[in-house]
N, C-alpha and C. Protein backbone atom coordinates (compact mmCIF):
# COMPACT_ATOMS: atom_id res chain seq x y z
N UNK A 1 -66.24 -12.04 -205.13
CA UNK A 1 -66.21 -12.87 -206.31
C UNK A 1 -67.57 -12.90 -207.00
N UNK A 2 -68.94 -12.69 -206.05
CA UNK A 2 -70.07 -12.78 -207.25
C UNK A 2 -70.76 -11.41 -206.87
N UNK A 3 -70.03 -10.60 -206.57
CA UNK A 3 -70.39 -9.43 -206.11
C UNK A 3 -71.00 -8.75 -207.56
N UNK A 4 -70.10 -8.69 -208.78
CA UNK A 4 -69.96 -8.16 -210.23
C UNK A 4 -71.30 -8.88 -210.86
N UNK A 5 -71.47 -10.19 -210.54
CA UNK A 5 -72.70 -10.88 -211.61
C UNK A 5 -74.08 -10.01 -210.77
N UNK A 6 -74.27 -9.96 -209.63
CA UNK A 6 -75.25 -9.98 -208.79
C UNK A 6 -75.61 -8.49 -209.10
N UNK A 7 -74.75 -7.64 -208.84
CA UNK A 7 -74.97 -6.28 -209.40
C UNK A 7 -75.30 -6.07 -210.76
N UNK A 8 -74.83 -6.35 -212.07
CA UNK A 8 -74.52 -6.51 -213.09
C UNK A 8 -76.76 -7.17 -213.43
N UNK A 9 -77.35 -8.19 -212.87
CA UNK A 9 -78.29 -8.78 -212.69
C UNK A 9 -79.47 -7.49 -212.29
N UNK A 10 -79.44 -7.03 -211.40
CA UNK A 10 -79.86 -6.08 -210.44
C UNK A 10 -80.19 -4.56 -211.50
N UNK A 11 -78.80 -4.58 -211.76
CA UNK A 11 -78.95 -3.31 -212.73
C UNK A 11 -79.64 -3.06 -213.83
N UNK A 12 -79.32 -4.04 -214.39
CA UNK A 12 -80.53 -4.52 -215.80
C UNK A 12 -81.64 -4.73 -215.57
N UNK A 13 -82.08 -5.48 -214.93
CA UNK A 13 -83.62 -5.21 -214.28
C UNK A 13 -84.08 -3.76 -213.79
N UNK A 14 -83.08 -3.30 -213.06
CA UNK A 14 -83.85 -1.34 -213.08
C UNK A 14 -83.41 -1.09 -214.01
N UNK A 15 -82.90 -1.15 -214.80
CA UNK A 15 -82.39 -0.29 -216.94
C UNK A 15 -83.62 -1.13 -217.60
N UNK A 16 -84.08 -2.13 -217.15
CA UNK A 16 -85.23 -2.59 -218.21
C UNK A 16 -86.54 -2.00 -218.03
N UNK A 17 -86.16 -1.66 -216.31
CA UNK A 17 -87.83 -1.30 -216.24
C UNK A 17 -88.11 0.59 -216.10
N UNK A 18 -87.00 1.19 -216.86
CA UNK A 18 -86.82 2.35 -216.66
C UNK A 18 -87.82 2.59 -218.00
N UNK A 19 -87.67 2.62 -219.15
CA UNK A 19 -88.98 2.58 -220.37
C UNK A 19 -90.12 2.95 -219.74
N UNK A 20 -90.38 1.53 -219.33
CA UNK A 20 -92.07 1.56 -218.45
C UNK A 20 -92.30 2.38 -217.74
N UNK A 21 -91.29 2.92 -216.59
CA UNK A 21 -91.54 3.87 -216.53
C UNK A 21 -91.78 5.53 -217.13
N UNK A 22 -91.13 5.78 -218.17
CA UNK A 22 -91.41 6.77 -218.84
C UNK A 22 -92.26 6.72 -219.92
N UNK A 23 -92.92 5.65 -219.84
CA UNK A 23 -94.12 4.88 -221.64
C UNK A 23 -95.02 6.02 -221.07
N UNK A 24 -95.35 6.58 -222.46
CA UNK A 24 -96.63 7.59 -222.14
C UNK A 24 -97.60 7.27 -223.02
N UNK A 25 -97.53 5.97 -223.78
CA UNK A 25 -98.56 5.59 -224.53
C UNK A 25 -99.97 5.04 -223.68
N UNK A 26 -101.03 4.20 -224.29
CA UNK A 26 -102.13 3.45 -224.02
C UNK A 26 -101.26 2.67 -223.05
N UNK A 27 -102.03 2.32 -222.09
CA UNK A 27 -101.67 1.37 -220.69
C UNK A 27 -100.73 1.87 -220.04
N UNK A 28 -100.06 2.64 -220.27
CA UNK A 28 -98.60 3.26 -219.52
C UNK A 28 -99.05 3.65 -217.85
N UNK A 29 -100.56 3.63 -217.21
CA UNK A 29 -100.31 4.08 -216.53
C UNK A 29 -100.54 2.68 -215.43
N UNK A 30 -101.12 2.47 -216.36
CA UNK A 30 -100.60 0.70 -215.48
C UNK A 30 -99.81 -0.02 -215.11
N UNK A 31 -98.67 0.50 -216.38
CA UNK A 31 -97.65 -0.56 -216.62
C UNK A 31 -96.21 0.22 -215.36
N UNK A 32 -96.96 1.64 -215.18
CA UNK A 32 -96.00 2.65 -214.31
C UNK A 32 -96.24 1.92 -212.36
N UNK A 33 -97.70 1.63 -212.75
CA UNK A 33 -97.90 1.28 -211.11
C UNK A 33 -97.31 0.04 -210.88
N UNK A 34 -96.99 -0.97 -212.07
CA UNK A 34 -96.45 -2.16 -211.92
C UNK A 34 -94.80 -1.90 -211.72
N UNK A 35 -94.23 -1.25 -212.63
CA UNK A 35 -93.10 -1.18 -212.67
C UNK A 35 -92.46 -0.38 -211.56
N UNK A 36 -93.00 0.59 -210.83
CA UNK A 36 -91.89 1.18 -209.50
C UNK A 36 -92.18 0.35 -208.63
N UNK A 37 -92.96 -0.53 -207.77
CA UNK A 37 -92.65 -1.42 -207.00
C UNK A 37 -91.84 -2.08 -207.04
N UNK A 38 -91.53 -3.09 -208.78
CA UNK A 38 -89.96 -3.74 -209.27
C UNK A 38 -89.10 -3.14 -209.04
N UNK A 39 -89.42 -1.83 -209.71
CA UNK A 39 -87.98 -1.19 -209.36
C UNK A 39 -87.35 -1.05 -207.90
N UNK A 40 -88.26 -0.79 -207.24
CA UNK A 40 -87.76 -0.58 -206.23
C UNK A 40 -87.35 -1.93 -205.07
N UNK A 41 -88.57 -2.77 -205.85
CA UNK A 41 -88.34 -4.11 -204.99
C UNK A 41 -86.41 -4.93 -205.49
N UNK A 42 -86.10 -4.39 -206.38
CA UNK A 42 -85.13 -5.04 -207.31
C UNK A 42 -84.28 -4.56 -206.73
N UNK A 43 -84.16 -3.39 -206.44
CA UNK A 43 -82.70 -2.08 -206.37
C UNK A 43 -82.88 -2.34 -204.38
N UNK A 44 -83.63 -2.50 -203.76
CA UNK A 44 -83.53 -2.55 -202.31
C UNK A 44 -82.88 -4.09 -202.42
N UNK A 45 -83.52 -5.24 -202.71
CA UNK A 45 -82.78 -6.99 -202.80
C UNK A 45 -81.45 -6.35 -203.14
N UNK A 46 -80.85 -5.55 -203.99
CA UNK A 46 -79.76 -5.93 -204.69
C UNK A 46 -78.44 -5.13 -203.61
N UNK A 47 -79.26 -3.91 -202.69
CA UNK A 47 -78.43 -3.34 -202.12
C UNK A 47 -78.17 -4.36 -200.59
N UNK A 48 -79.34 -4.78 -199.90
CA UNK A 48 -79.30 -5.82 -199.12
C UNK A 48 -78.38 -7.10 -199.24
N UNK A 49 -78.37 -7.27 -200.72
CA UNK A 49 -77.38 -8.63 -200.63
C UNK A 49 -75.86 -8.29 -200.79
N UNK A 50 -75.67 -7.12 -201.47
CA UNK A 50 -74.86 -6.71 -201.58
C UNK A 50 -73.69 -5.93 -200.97
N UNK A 51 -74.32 -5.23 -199.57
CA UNK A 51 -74.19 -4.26 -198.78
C UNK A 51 -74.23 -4.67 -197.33
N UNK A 52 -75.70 -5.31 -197.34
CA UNK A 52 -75.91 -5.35 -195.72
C UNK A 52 -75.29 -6.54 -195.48
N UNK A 53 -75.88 -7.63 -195.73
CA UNK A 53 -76.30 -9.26 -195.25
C UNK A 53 -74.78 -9.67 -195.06
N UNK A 54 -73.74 -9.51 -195.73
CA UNK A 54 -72.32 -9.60 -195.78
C UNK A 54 -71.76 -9.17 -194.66
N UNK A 55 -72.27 -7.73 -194.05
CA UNK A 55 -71.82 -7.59 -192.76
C UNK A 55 -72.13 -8.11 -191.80
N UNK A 56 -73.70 -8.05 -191.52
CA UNK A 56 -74.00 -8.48 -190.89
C UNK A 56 -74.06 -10.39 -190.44
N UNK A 57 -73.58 -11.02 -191.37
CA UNK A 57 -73.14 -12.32 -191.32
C UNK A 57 -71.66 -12.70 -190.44
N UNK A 58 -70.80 -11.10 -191.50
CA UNK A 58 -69.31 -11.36 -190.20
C UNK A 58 -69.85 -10.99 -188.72
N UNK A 59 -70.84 -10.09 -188.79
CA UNK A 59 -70.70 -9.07 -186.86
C UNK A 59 -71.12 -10.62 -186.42
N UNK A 60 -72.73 -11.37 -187.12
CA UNK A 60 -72.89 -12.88 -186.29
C UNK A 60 -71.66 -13.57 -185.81
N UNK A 61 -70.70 -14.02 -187.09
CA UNK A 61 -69.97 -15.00 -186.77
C UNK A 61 -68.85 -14.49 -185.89
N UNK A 62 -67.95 -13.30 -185.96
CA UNK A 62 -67.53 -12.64 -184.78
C UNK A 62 -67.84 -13.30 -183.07
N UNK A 63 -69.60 -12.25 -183.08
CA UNK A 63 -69.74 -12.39 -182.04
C UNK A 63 -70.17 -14.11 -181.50
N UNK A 64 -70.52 -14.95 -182.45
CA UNK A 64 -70.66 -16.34 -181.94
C UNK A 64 -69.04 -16.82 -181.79
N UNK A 65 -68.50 -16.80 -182.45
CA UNK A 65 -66.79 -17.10 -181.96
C UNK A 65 -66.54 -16.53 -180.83
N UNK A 66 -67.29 -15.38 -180.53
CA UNK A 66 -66.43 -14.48 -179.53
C UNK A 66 -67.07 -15.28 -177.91
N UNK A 67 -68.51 -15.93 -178.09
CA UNK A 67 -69.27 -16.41 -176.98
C UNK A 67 -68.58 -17.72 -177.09
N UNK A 68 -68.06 -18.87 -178.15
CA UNK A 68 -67.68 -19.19 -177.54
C UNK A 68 -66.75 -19.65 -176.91
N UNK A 69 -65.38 -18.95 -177.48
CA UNK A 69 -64.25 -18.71 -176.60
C UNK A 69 -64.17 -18.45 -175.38
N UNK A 70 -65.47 -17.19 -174.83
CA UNK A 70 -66.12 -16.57 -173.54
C UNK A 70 -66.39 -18.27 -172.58
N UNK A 71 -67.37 -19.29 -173.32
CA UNK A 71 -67.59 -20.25 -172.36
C UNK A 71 -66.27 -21.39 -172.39
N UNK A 72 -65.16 -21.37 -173.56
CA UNK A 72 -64.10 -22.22 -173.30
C UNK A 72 -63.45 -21.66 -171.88
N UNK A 73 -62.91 -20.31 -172.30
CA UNK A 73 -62.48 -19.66 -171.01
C UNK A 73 -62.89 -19.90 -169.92
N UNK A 74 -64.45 -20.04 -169.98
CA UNK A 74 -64.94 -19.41 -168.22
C UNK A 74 -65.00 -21.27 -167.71
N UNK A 75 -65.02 -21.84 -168.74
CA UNK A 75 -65.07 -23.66 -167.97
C UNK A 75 -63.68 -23.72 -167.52
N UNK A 76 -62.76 -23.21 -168.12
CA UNK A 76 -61.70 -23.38 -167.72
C UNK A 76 -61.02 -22.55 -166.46
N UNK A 77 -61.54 -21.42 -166.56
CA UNK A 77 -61.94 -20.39 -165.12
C UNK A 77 -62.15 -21.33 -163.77
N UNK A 78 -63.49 -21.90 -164.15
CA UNK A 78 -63.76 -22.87 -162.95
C UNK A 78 -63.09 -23.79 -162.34
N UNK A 79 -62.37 -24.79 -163.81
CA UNK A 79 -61.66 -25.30 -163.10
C UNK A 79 -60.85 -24.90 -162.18
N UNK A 80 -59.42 -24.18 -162.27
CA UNK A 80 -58.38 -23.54 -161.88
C UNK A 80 -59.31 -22.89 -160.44
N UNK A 81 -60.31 -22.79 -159.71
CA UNK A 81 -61.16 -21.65 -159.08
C UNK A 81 -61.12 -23.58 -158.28
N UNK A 82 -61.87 -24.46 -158.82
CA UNK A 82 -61.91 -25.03 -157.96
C UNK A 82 -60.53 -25.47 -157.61
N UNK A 83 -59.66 -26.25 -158.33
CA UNK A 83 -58.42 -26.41 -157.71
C UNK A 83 -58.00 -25.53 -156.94
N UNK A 84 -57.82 -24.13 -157.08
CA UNK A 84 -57.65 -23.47 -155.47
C UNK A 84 -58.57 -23.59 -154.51
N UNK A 85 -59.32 -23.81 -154.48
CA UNK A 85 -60.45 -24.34 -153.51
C UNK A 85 -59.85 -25.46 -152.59
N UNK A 86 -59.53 -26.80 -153.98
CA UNK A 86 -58.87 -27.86 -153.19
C UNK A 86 -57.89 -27.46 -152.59
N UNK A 87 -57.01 -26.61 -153.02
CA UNK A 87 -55.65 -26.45 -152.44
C UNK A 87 -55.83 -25.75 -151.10
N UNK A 88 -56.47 -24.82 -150.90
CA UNK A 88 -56.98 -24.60 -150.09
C UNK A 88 -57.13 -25.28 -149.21
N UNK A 89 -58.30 -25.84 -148.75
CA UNK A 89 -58.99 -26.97 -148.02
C UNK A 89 -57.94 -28.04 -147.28
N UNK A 90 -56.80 -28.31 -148.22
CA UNK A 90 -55.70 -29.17 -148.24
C UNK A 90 -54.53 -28.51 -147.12
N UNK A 91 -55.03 -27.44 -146.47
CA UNK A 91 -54.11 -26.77 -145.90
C UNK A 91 -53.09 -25.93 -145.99
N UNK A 92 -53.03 -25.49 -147.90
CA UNK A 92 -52.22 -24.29 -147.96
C UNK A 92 -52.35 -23.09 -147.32
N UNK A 93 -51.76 -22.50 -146.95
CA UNK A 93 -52.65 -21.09 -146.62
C UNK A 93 -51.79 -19.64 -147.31
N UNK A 94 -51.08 -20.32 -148.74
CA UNK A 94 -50.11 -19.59 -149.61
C UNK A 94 -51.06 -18.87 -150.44
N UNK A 95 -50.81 -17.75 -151.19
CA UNK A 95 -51.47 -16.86 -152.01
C UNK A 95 -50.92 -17.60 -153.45
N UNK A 96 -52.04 -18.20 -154.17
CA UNK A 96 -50.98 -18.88 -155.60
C UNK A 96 -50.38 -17.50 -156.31
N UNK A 97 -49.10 -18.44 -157.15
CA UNK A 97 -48.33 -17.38 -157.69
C UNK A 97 -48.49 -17.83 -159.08
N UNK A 98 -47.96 -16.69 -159.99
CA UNK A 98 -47.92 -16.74 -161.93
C UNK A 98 -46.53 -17.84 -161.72
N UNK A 99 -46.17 -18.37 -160.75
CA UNK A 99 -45.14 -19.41 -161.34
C UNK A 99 -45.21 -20.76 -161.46
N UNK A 100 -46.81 -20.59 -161.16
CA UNK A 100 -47.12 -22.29 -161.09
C UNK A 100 -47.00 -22.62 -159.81
């Protein structure tokens, strides 16, 4: 959804500073050492926000959902680990079954 403004932003700033770069008048060679750092500082922000940071935000939230489902599970692991323990102890000496 703001994918279009952000690009659209990005682009015009390297189309504005494309001139400066090709000015071959008085100061141009100043205005050249100023302007490819923008450019480039502009067009790397725009591919980063656009490209990377988006992924790399889902792989975070993924893998933090994924840890902590991992520690709902494994508390709940324990429990069930100790209740056979108790059951155990209690004098079963049955192998538990998937039937409850």
């Amino acid at each position: 959804e703001r994918i279009r403004p952000m690009a659209m932003i990005g682009l015009v700033d390297v189309v504005g500073l494309f001139p400066v770069m090709w000015a071959t008048g008085t100061g141009a060679d100043v205005m050249k050492r100023i302007a490819a750092p923008q450019i480039g500082g502009v067009f790397s922000a725009m591919v980063l926000t656009l490209f990377v940071i988006p992924p790399v935000y889902v792989m975070w939230r993924w893998w933090k959902e994924r840890r902590e489902t991992k520690m709902r599970s494994g508390a709940m692991g324990r429990e069930s680990t100790a209740r056979l323990e108790a059951s155990r102890k209690g004098g079963l000496n049955e192998a538990p079954t998937l039937e409850g």
